[in-house]
Protein backbone atom coordinates (compact mmCIF):
# COMPACT_ATOMS: atom_id res chain seq x y z
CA UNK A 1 175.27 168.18 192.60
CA UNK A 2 175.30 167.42 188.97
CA UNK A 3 173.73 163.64 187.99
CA UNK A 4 175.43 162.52 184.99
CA UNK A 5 173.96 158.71 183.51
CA UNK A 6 175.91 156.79 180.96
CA UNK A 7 178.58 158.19 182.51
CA UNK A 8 181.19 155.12 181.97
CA UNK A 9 179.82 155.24 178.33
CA UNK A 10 181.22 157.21 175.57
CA UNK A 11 179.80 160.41 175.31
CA UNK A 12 179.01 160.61 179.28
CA UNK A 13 182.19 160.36 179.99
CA UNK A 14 182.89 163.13 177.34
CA UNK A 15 180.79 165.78 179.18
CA UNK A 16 182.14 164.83 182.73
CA UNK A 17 185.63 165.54 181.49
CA UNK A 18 184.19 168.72 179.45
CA UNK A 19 182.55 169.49 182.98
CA UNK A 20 185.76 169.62 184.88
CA UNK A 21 187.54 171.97 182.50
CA UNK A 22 184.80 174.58 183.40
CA UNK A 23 185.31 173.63 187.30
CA UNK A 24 182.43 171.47 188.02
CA UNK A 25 183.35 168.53 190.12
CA UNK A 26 180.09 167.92 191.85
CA UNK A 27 179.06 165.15 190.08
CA UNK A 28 177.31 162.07 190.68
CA UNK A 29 177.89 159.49 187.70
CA UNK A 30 175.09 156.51 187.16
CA UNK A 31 176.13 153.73 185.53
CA UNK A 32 176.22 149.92 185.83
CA UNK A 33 179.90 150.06 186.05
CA UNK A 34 179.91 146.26 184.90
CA UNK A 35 182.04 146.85 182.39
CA UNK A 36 186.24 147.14 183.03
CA UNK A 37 186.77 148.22 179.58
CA UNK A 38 184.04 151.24 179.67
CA UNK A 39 185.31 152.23 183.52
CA UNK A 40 188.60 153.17 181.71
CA UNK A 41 186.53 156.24 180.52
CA UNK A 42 186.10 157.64 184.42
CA UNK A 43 189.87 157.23 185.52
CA UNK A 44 190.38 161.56 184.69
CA UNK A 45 187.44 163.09 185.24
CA UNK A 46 187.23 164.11 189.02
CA UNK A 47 183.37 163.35 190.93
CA UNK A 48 181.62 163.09 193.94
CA UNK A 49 180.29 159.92 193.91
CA UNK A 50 179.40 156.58 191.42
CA UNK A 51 175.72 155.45 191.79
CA UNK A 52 174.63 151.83 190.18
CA UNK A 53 171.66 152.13 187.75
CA UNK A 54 169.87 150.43 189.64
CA UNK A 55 169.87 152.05 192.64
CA UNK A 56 169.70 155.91 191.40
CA UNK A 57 166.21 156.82 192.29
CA UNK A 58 166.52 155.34 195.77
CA UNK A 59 169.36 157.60 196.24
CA UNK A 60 167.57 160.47 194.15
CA UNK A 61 164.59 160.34 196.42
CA UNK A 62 166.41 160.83 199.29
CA UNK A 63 168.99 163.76 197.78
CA UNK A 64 166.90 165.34 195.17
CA UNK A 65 167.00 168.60 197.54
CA UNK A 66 171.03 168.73 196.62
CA UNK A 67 170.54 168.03 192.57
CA UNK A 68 170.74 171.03 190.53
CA UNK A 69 170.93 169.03 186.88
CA UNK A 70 170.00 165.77 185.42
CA UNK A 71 172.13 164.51 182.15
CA UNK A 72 170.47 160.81 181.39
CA UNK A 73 172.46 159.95 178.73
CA UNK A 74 172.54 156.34 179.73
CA UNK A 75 170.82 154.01 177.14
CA UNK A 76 170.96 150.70 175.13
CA UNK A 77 172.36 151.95 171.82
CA UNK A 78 173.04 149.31 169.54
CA UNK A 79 171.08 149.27 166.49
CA UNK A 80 171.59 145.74 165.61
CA UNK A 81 170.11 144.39 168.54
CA UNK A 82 166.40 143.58 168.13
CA UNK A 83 164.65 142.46 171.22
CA UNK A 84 162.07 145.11 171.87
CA UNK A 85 162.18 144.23 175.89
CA UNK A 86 165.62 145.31 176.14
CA UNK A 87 165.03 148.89 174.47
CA UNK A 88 161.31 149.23 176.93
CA UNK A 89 163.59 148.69 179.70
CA UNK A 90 166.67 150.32 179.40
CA UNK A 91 165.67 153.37 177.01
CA UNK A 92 161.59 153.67 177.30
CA UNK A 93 160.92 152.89 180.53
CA UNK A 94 164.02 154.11 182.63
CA UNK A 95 163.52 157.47 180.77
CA UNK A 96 159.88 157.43 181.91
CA UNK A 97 160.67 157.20 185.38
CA UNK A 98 163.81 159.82 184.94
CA UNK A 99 161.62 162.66 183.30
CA UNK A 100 158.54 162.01 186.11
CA UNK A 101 161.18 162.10 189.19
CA UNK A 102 162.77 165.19 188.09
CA UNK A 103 159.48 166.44 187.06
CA UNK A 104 158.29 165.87 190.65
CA UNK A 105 161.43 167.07 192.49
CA UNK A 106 161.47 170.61 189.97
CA UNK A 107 164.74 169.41 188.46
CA UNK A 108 165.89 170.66 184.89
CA UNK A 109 166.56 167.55 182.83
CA UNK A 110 168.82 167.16 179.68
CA UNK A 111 168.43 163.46 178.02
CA UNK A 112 170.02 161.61 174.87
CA UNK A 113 167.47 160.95 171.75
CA UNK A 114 168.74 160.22 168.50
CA UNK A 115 168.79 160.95 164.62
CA UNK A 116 167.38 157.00 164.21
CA UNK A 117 164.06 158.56 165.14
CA UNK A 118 164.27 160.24 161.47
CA UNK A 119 164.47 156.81 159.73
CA UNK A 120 165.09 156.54 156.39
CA UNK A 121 164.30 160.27 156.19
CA UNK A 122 161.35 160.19 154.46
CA UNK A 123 159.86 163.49 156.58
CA UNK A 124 162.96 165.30 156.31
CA UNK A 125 165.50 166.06 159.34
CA UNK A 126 163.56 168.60 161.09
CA UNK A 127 163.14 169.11 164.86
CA UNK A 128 159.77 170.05 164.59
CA UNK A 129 157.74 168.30 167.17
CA UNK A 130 154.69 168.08 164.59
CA UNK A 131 156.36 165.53 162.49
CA UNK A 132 157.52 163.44 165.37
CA UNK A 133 154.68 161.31 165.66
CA UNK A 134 154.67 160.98 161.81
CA UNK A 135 158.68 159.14 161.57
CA UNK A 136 159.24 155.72 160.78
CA UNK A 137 162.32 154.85 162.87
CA UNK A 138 164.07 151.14 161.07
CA UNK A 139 165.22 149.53 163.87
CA UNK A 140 164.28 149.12 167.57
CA UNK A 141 166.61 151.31 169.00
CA UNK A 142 165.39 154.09 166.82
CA UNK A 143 161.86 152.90 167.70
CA UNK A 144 162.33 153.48 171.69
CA UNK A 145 163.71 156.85 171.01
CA UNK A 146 161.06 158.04 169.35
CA UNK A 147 158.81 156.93 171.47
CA UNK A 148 160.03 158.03 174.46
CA UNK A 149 160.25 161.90 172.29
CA UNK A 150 156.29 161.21 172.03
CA UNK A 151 155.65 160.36 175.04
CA UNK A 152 157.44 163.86 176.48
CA UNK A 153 155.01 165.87 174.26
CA UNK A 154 152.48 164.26 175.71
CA UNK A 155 152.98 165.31 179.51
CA UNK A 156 151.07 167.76 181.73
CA UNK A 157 153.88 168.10 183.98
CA UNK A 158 157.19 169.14 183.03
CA UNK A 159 161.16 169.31 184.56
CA UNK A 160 161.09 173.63 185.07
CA UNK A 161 163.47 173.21 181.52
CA UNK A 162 164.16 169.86 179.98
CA UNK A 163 165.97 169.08 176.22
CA UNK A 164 165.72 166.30 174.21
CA UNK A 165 168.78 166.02 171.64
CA UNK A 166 168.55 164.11 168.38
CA UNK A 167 172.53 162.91 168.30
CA UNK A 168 173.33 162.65 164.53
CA UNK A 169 177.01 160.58 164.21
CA UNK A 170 178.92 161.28 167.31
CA UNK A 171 183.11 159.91 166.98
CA UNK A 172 185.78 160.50 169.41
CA UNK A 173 187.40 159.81 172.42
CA UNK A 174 186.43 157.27 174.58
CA UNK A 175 184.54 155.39 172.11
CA UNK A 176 186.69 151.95 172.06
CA UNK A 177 184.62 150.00 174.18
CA UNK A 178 181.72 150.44 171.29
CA UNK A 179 182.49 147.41 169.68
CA UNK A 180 180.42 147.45 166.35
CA UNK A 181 178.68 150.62 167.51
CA UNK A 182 181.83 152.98 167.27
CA UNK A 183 181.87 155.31 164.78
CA UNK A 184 183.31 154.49 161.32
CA UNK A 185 186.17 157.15 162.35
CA UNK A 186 187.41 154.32 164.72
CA UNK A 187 186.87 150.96 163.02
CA UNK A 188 188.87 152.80 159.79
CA UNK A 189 191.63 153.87 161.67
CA UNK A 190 191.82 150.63 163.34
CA UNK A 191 191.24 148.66 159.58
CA UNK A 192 193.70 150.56 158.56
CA UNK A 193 196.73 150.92 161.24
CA UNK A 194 196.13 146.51 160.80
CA UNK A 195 195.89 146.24 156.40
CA UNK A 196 196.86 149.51 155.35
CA UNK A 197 193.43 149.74 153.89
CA UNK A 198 189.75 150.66 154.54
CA UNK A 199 186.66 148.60 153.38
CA UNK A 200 183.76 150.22 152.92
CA UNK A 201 179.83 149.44 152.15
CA UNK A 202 179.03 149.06 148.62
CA UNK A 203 175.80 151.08 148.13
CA UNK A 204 172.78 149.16 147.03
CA UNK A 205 170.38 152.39 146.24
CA UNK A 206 170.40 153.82 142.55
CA UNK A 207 171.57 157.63 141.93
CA UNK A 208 174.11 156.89 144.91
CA UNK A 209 177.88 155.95 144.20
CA UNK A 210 179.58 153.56 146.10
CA UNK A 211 181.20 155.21 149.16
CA UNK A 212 178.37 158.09 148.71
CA UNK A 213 176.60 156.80 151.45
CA UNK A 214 176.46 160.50 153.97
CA UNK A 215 176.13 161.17 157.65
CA UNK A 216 175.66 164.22 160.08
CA UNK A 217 179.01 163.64 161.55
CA UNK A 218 179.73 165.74 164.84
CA UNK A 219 183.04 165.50 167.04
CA UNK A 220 182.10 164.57 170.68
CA UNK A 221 184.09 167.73 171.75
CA UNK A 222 181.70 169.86 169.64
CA UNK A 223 178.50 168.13 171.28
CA UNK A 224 179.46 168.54 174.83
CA UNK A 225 180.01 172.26 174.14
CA UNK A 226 176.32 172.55 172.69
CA UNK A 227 175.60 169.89 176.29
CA UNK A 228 176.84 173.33 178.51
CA UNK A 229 175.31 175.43 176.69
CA UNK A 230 172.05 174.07 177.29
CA UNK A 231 172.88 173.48 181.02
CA UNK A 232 174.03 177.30 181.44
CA UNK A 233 171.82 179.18 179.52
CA UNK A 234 168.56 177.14 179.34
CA UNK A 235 166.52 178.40 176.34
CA UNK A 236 163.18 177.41 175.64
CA UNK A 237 162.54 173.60 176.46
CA UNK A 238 162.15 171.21 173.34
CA UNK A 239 163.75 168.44 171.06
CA UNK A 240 166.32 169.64 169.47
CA UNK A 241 168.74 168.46 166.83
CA UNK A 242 172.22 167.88 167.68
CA UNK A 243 174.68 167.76 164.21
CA UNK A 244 176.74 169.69 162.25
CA UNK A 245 173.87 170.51 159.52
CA UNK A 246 176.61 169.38 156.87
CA UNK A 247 176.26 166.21 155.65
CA UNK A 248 179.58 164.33 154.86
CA UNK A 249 180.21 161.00 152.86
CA UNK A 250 181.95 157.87 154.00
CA UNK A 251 184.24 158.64 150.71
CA UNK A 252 185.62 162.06 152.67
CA UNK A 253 186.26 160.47 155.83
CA UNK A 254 188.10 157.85 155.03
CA UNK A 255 190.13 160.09 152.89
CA UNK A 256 190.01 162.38 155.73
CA UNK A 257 191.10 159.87 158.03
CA UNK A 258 194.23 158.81 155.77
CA UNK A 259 195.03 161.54 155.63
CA UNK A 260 195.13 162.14 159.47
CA UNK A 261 197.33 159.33 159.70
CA UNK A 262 199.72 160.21 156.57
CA UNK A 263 198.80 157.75 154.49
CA UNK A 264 197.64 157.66 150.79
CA UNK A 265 193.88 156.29 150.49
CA UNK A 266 193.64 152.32 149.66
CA UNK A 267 189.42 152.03 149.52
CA UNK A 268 187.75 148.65 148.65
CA UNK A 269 184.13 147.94 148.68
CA UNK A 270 182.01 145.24 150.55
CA UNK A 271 178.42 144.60 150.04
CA UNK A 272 176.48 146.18 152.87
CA UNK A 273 175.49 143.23 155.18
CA UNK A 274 171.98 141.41 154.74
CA UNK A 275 170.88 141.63 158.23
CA UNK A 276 171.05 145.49 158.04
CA UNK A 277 170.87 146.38 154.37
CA UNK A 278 167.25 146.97 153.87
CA UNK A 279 167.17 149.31 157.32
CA UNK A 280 170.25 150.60 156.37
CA UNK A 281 170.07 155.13 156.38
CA UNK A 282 172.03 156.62 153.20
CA UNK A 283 171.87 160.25 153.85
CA UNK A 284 171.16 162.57 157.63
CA UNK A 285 171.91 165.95 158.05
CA UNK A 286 170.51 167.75 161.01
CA UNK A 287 168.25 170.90 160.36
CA UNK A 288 170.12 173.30 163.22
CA UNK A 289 167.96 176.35 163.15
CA UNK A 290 166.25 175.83 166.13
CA UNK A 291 169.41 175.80 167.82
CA UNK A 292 170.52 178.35 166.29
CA UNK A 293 167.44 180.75 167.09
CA UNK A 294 167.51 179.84 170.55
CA UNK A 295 170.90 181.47 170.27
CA UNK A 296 173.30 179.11 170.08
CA UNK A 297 176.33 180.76 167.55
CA UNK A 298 179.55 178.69 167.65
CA UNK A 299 181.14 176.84 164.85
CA UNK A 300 181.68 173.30 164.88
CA UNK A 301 184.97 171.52 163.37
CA UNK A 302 184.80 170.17 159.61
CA UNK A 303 184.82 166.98 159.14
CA UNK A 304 188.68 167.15 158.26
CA UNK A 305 189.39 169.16 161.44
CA UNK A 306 187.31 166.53 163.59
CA UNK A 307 189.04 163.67 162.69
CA UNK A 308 192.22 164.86 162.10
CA UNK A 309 192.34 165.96 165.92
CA UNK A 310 190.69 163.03 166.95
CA UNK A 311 193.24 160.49 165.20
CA UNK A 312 196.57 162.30 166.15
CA UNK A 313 195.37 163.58 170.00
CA UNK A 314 194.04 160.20 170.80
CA UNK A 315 193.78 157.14 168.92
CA UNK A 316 197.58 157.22 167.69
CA UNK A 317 198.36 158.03 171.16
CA UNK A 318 196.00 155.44 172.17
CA UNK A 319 195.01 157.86 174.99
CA UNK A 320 191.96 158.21 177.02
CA UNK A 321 189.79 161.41 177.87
């Protein structure tokens, strides 16, 4: 059996889809499945069985013997929210008990860390687990990341492989539910399809233009391929970065966007919001040579393919995985 957490969420529910095309169906998805909306996400992919948060490690103490893979990509991933006790819960200390059961049951692990561990990128975007302890993540969320990430370094005893992946801007399917976390891929072609225009952030950092503002973004299909690789061929065990290593600006999406949607660009700009402006990130872009030393070699989409595929398969459509 294949565990799979977050798997009602957005990119969980990416990979058990992705998982099924390559004929797994053995797979046990942990969630809290409190959420109608989200469960949308598991009415295609095929499994064995749903397991509540809650109770998982009951039920993984007892079936560990059948588990060939852990996913946890379950977390609490909105950056606006700022009570520490919900990130120790959900992100630091559920990930602490995940890496020491499937270190104790000899289980290779996969888990979700983030690109908010960078900060405002003041070390660089490396995956170099020297400068981990050195970043200054700006929010919370970014904080219980990181931490976790140190934490791993620090253990004697390890899953036989394990991964930690930095996620730089993931968009696509089954991302609706997000609410102000989706990517800016969604909430533009949703501004858009309703005004016919697209507001975005004014930028409030000299040398930058307005609209210059630039993510890592990566299409979710793209990630869950890099997800299987990892799962199949099991290189040597570390963080790595997960991005495109091309940094794109919120100017050439939403132009890309339009354009997936046939429509000439209408742009205005909004002052960035107060509550977020001063931990606000203006430029990522993932370093991917460790990834691609271990050996991984396959392209990812340009922005322009990305979004163009992701607006015309699925959000015109309005379809689901």
């Amino acid at each position: 059996m294949i565990v799979i957490t977050g798997a009602a969420g957005f990119i969980g529910s990416n990979l058990a889809g992705f998982m099924n095309t390559r004929g797994s169906s053995n797979l046990v998805l942990v969630d809290s499945f409190n959420n109608e909306q989200k469960n949308k996400n598991l009415v295609s992919p095929q499994y064995l069985a749903c397991i509540d948060r809650d109770e998982f490690f009951i039920w993984l103490d007892k079936n560990h013997s059948q588990v060939e893979f852990v996913f946890h990509l379950g977390a609490r991933t909105d950056t606006a929210e700022f009570d520490k006790s919900v990130f120790d819960r959900l992100n630091l200390g559920y990930s602490m008990t995940m890496w020491s059961a499937c270190a104790r049951h000899t289980i290779p692990l996969i888990y979700a860390s983030s690109a908010a561990t960078y900060g405002a990128g003041e070390f660089g975007y490396h995956d170099d687990h020297e400068i981990i302890r050195e970043l200054k993540p700006l929010n919370p969320y970014g904080e219980s990341k990181n931490n976790f990430d140190k934490w791993v370094l620090d253990q004697p005893t390890c899953p036989p492989f394990w991964a930690g992946l930095k996620f730089f801007n993931v968009y696509g399917p089954n991302e609706y539910h997000k609410g102000r976390m989706a990517s800016v891929i969604f909430h533009a072609y949703q501004q858009i399809r309703e005004t016919g225009r697209m507001k975005l952030f004014r930028s409030h950092k000299p040398g930058i233009p307005d609209g210059g503002q630039a993510r890592d973004f990566i299409y979710a299909g793209d990630l869950v391929k890099v997800i299987y690789w990892l799962f199949t061929n099991r290189p040597d065990s570390g963080i790595y970065n997960l991005g495109t290593g091309k940094a794109r600006t919120f100017l050439d999406l939403t132009r890309a966007t339009f354009r997936a949607m046939d429509l000439e660009p209408l742009i205005e700009f909004i002052d960035t919001p107060a509550d977020i402006r001063d931990k606000y990130q203006y430029f990522t872009e993932a370093d991917m040579k460790k990834l691609r030393r271990a050996g991984y070699t396959e392209a990812f989409l340009s922005l322009e393919e990305g979004v163009e595929d992701y607006v015309r398969k699925f959000l015109i459509p309005g379809r689901y995985y």
